[in-house]
Protein backbone atom coordinates (compact mmCIF):
# COMPACT_ATOMS: atom_id res chain seq x y z
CA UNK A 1 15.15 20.08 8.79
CA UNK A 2 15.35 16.40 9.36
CA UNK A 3 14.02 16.59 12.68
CA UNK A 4 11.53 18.70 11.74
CA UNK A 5 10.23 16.81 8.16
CA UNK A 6 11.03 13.23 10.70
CA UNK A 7 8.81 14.59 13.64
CA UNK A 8 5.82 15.03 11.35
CA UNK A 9 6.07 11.20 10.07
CA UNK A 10 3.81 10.27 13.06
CA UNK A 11 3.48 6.31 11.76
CA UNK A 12 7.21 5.86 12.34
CA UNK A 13 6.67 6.13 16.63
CA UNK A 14 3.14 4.94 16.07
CA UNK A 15 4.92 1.45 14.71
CA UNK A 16 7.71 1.77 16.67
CA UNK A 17 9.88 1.78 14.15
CA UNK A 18 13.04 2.05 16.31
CA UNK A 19 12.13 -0.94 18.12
CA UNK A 20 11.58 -2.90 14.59
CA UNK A 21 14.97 -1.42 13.84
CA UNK A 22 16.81 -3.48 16.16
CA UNK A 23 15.44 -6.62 14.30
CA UNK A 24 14.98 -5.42 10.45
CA UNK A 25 15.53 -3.12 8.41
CA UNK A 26 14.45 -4.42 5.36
CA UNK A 27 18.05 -5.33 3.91
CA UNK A 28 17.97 -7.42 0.80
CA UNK A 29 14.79 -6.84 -0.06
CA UNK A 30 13.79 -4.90 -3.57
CA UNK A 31 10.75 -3.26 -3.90
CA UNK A 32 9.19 -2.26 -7.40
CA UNK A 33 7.85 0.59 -7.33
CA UNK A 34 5.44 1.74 -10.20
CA UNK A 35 4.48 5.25 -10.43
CA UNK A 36 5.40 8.80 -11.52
CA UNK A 37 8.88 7.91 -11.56
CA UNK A 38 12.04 8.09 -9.01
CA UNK A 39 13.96 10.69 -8.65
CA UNK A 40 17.40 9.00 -7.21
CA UNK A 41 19.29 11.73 -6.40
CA UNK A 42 17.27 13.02 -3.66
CA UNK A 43 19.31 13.09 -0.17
CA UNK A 44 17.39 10.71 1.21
CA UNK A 45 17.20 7.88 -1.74
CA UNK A 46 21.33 8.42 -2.80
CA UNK A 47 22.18 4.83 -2.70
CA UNK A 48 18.67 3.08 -2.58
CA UNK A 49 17.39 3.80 -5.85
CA UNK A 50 18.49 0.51 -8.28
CA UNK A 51 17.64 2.12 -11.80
CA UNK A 52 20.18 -0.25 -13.58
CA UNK A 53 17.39 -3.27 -12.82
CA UNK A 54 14.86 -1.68 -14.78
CA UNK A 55 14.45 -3.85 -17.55
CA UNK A 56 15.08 -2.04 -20.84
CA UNK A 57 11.74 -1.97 -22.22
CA UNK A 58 9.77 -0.19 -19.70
CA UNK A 59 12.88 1.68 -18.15
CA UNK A 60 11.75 5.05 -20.30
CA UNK A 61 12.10 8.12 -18.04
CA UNK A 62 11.73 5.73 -14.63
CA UNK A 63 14.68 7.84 -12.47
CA UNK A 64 12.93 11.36 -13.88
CA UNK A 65 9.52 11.82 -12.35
CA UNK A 66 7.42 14.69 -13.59
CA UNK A 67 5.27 14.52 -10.40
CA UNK A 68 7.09 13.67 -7.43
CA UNK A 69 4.31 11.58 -5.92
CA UNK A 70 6.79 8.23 -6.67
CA UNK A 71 9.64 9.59 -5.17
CA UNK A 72 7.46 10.39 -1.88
CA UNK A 73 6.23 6.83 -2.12
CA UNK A 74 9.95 5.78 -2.10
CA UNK A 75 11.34 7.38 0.37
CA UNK A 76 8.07 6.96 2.93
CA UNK A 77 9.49 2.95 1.61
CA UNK A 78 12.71 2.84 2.02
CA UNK A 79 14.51 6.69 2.58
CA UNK A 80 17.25 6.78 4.59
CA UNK A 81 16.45 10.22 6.38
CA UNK A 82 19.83 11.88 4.91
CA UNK A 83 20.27 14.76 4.14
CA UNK A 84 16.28 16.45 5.93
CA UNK A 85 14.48 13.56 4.11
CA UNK A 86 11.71 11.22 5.51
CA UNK A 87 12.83 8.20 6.54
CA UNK A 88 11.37 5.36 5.17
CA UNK A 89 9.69 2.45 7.14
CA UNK A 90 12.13 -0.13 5.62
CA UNK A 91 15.62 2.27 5.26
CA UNK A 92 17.78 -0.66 3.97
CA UNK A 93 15.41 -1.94 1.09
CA UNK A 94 16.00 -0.95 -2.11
CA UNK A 95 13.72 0.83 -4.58
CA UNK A 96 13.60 -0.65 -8.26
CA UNK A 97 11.70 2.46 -10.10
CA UNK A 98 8.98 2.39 -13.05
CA UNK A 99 7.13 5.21 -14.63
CA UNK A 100 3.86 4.28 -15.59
CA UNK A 101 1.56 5.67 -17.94
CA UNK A 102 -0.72 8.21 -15.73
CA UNK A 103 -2.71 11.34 -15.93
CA UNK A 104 -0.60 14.55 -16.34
CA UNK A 105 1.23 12.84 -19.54
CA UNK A 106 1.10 13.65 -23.18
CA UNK A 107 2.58 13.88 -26.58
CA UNK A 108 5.47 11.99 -26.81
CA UNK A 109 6.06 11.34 -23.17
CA UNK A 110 2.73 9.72 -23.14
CA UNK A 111 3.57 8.00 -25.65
CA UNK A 112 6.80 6.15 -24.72
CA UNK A 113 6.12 5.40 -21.32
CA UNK A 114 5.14 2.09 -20.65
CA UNK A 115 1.54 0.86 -19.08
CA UNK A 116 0.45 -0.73 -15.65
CA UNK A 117 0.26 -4.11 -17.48
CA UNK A 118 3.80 -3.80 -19.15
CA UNK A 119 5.03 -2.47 -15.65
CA UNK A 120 3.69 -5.02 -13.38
CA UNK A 121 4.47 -8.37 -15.56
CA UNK A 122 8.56 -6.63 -16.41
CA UNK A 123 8.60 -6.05 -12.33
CA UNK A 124 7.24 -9.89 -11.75
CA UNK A 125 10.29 -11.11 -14.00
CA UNK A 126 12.57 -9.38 -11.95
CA UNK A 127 14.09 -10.46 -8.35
CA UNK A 128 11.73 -7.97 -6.61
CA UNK A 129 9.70 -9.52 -4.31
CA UNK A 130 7.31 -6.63 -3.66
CA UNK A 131 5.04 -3.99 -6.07
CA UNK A 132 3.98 -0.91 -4.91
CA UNK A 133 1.24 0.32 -6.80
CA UNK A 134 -0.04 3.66 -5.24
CA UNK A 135 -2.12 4.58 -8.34
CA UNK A 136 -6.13 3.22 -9.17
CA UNK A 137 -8.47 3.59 -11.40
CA UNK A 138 -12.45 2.95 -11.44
CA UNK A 139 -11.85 0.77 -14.00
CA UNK A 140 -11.18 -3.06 -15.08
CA UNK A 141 -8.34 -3.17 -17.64
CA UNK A 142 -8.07 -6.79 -18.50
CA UNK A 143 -4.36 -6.76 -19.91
CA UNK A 144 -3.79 -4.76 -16.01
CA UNK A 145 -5.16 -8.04 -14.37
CA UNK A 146 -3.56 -10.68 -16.49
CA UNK A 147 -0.24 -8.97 -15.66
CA UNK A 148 -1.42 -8.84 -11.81
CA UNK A 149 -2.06 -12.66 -12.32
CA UNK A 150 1.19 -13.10 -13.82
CA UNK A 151 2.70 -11.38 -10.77
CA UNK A 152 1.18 -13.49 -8.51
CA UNK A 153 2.34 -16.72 -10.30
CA UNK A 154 5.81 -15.68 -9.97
CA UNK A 155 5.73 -15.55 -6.11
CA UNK A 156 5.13 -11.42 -5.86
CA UNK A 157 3.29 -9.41 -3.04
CA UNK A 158 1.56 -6.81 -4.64
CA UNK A 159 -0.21 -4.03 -2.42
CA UNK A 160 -2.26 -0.97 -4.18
CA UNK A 161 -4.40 1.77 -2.40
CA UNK A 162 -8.29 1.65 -2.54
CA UNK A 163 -8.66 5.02 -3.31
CA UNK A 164 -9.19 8.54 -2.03
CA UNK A 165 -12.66 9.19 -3.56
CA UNK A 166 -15.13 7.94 -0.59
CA UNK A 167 -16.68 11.37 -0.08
CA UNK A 168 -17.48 11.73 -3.55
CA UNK A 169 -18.62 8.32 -5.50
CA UNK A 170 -16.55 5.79 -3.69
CA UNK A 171 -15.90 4.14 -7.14
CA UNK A 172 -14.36 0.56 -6.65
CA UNK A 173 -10.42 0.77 -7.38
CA UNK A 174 -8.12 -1.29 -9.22
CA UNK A 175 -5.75 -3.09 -9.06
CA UNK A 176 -6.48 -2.94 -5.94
CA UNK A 177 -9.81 -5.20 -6.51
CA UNK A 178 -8.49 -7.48 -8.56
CA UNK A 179 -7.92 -11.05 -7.14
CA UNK A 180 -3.96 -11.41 -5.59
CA UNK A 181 -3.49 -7.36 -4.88
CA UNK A 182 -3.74 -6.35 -1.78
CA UNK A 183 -5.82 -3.42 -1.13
CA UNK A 184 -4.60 -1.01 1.41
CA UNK A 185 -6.75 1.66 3.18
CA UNK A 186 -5.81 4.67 5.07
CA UNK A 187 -6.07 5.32 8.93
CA UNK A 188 -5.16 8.44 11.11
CA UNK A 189 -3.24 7.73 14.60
CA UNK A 190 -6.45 6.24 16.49
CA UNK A 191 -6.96 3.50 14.09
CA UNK A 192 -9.47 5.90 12.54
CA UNK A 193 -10.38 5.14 8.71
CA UNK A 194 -9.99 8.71 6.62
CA UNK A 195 -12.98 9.76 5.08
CA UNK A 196 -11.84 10.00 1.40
CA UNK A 197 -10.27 6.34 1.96
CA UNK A 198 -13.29 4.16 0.03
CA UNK A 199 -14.21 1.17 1.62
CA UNK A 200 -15.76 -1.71 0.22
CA UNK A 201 -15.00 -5.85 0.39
CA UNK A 202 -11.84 -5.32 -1.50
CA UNK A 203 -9.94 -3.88 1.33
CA UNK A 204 -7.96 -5.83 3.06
CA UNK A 205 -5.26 -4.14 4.75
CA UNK A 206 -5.13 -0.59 6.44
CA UNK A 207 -1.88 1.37 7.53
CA UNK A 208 -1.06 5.33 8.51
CA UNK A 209 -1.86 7.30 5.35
CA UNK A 210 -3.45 10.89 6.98
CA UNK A 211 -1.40 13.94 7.93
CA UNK A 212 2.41 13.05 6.57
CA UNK A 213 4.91 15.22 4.57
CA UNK A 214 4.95 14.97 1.42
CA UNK A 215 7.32 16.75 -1.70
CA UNK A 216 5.55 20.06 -2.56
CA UNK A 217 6.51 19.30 -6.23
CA UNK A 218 8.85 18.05 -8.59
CA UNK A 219 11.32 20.51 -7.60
CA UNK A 220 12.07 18.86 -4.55
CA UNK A 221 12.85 21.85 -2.33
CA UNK A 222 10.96 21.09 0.20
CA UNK A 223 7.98 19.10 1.89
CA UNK A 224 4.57 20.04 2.66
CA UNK A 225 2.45 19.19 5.19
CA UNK A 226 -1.15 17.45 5.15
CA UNK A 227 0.10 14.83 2.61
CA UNK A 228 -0.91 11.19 2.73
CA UNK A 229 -3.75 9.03 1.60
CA UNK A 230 -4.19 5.42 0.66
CA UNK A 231 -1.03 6.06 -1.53
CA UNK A 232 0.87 6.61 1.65
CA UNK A 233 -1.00 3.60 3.23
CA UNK A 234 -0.16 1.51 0.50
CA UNK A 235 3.90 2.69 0.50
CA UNK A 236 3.68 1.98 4.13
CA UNK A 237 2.74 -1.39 4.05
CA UNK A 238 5.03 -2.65 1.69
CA UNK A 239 7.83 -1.38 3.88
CA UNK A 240 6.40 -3.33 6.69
CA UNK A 241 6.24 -6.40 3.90
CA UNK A 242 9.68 -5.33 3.56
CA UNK A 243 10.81 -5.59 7.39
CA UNK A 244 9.28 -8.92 7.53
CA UNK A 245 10.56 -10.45 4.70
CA UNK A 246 14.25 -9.50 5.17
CA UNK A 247 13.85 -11.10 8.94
CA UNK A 248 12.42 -14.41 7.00
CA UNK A 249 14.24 -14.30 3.79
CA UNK A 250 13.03 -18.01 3.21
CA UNK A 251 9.62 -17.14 3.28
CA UNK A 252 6.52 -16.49 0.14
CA UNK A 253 4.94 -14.03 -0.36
CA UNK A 254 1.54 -16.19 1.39
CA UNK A 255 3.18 -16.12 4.71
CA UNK A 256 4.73 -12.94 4.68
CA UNK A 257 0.73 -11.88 3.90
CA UNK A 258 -0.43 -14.29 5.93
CA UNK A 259 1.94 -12.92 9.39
CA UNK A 260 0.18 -9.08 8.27
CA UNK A 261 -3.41 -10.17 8.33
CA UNK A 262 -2.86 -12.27 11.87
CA UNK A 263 -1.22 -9.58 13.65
CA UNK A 264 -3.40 -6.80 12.52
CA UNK A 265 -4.95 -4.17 14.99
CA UNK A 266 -8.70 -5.19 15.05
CA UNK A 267 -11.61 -5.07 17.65
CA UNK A 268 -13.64 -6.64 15.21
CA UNK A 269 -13.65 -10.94 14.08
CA UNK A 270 -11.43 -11.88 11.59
CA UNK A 271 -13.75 -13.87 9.95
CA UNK A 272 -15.78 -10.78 8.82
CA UNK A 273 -13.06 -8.31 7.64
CA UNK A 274 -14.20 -4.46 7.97
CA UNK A 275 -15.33 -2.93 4.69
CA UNK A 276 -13.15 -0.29 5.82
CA UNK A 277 -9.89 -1.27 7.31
CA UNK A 278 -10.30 -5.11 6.14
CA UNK A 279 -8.42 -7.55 8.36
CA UNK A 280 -7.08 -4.26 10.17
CA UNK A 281 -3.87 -2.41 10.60
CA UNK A 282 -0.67 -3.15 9.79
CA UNK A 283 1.53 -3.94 12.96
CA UNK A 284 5.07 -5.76 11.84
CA UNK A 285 6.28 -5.48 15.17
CA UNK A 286 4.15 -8.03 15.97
CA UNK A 287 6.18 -10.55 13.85
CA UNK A 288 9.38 -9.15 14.44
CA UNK A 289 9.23 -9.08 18.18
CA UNK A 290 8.04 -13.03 17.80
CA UNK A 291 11.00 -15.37 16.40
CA UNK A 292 8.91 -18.03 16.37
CA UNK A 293 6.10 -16.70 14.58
CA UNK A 294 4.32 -19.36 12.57
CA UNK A 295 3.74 -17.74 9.00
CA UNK A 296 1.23 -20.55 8.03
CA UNK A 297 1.91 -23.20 5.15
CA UNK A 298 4.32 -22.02 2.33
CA UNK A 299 1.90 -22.32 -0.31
CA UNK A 300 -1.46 -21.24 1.32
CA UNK A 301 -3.02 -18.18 0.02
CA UNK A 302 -4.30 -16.31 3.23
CA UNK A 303 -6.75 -14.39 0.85
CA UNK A 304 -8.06 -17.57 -0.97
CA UNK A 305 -11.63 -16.83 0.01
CA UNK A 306 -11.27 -13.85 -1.12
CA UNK A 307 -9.67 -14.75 -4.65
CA UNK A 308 -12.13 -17.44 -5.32
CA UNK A 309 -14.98 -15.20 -5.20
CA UNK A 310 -17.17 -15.53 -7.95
CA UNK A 311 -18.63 -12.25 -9.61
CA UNK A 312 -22.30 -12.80 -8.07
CA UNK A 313 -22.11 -8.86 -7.14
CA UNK A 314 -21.87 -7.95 -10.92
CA UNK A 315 -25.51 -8.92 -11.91
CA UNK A 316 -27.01 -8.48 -8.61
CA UNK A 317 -25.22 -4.85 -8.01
CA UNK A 318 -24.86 -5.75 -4.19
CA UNK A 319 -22.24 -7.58 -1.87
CA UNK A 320 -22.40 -11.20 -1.91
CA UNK A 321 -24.27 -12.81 1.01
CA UNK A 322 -21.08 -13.86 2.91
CA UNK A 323 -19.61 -10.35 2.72
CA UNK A 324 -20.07 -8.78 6.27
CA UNK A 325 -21.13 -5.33 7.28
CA UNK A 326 -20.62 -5.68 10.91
CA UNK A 327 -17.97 -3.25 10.46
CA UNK A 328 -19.90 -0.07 9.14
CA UNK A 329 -18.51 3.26 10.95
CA UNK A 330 -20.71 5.57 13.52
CA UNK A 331 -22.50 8.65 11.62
CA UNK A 332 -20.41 10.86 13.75
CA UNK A 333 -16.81 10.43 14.83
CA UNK A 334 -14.56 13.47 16.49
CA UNK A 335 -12.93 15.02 14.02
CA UNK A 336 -15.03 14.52 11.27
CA UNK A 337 -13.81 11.27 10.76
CA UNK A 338 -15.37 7.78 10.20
CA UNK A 339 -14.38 5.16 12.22
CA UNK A 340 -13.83 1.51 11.60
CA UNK A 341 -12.44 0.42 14.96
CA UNK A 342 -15.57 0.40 16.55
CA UNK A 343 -16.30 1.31 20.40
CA UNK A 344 -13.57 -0.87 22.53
CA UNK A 345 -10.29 0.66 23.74
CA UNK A 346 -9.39 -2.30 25.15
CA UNK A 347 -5.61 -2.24 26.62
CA UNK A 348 -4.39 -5.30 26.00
CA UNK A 349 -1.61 -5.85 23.45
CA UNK A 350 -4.18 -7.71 21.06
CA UNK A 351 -6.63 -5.27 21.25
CA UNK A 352 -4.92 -1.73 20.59
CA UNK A 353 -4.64 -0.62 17.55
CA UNK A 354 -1.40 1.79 16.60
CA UNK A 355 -0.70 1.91 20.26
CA UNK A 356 -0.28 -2.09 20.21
CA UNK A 357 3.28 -1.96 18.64
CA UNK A 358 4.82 -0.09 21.11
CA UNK A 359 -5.30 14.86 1.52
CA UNK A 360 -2.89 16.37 -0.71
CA UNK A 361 -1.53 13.46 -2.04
CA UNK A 362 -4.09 11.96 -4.51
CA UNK A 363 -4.01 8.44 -5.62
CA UNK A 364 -2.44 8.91 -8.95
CA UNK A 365 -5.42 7.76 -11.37
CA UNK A 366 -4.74 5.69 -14.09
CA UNK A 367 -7.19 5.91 -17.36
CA UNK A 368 -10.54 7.50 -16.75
CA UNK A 369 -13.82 6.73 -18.18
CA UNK A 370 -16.74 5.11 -16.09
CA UNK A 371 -17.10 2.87 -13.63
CA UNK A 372 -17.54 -0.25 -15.52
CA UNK A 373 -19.15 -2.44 -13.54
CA UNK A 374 -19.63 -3.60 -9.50
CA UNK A 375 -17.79 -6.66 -8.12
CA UNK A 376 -17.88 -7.18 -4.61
CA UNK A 377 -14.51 -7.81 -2.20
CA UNK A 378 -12.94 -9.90 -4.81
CA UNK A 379 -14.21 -10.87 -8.28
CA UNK A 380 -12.56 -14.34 -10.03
């Protein structure tokens, strides 16, 4: 079973994950990860789950998830492939598990678990240096971005998914639009965006998120195929944050962001980001293979431009004028996909996209009601 659940989890020979391996894998590094819940007692997450660092007021029901999308996200994070399980991308981080408040919840359940905001600022007063968020919503929640805020202030990387609605209304998503979350988009093997992943100025990131196993339920019997989306993207890239940071345990947040976004598969200029892959896809091979890598100054946000944005977008209902577009995808693309890697196939290391290192999972939607209102990349 392992062989055959592992052989389906196409981003781990994609990223060479072996070859990563040999440098990190992601030991000493705790990731928080809010969602449906953890279950720790799968074969694959015996050992990695740390539900005793939950702090006490938002621990309600974190180890018993009711969905099973957050123990997917945590073992595509940090599984250890025991027992037939997947095998995460960082197999010697640890998971720190939260159940936030979500659809699919009532009554007294509902109730008593805790909130995005109360998750996110109890997980920034924790040692974890990394939140998963693989949930959005299409709308602002001001208490949601304060705690974001208060995340970033205490030295967190946060990563959320944009969204799996493109086809439909391609709503903006938070948190990850909110200034200091990094918004993660998914891509199939050829660097090709998915069509439900929305696109927009506030993604920044893009990593595998199409065609991987996923549980089947919360019985955790067995996986089925055809999972993914930006959730999967999003899990994804914090393991890679993972990798990194365990190599450079001395490093912030800012360079371990700041390594991603240099290194990222792109055929397009990094000073105009792709409205649908951003700065392009995540390769942490890139950094590992490179002991001298040059992270950039300590305290140097390498989204700043992006944070500082000012809200022009809201009252004008377009991008701002320094957002680019010279990203858009063809009308057609094989497969029915759209692509944001452009024309080139260039072979060079720099140039390749996956190659270069070597949707029935939803996003879980938080609240509901309208869109509120339109920011573009990044609002202030």
């Amino acid at each position: 079973m392992a062989d055959d659940v592992q052989s389906k989890q196409w981003n781990l020979d994609a990223m060479h994950a072996d070859d990563m391996w040999k440098v990190s894998t992601g030991k000493g590094v705790k990731v928080a990860v809010l969602d449906t819940g953890v279950n720790p007692a799968t074969p694959s997450l015996k050992g990695q789950v740390l539900a005793d660092e939950v702090p006490k007021a938002v621990a309600f029901h974190a180890t018993k998830d009711y969905d099973s999308h957050g123990t997917t996200m945590a073992e595509v994070i940090a599984g250890t492939g025991a027992g037939g399980g997947l095998k995460g991308l960082a197999p010697s981080a640890k998971v720190v598990p939260y159940r936030v408040l979500v659809t699919g919840l009532s009554g007294e359940e509902k109730k008593k678990t805790p909130g995005p905001a109360e998750a996110i600022k109890a997980a920034a007063d924790t040692d974890a240096k990394i939140i998963n968020m693989s949930f959005g919503s299409d709308i602002i929640d001001p208490d949601v971005e304060a705690a974001v805020k208060y995340a970033h202030s205490k030295g967190k990387l946060m990563f959320a998914g944009v969204g799996n609605d493109a086809e439909k209304k391609n709503f903006i998503g938070y948190p990850a639009a909110y200034p200091y979350v990094v918004g993660v988009a998914a891509a199939d093997e050829s660097g090709t965006v998915a069509k439900y992943s929305e696109h927009g100025y506030y993604v920044d990131l893009a990593a595998p998120g199409l065609d991987l196993p996923q549980y089947c339920d919360a019985t955790y019997h067995s996986y089925c195929d055809g999972g993914g989306g930006t959730s999967a993207a999003t899990a994804i890239t914090s393991g890679s944050a993972a990798l990194i940071w365990s190599a450079h345990p001395d490093w912030t947040a800012n360079q371990v962001l700041n390594s991603l976004i240099n290194t990222a598969g792109r055929d397009w200029p990094k000073a105009t980001p792709s409205k649908y892959l951003g700065y392009g896809l995540v390769r942490p091979r890139k950094v590992l293979a490179d002991s001298d890598f040059n992270p950039g100054a300590a305290g140097t946000d390498p989204l700043s431009k992006e944070n500082a944005l000012s809200d022009a977008a809201d009252s004008t209902g377009s991008p701002s004028a320094s957002a680019s577009t010279s990203s858009q995808p063809p009308k057609t693309t094989s497969g029915g996909q759209t692509s944001a890697a452009g024309s080139s196939s260039g072979s060079s290391d720099d140039n390749t996209l996956w190659v270069a290192l070597g949707a029935a999972a939803a996003v879980v939607v938080v609240g509901g009601g309208a869109f509120v209102v339109l920011r573009s990349r990044r609002g202030a």
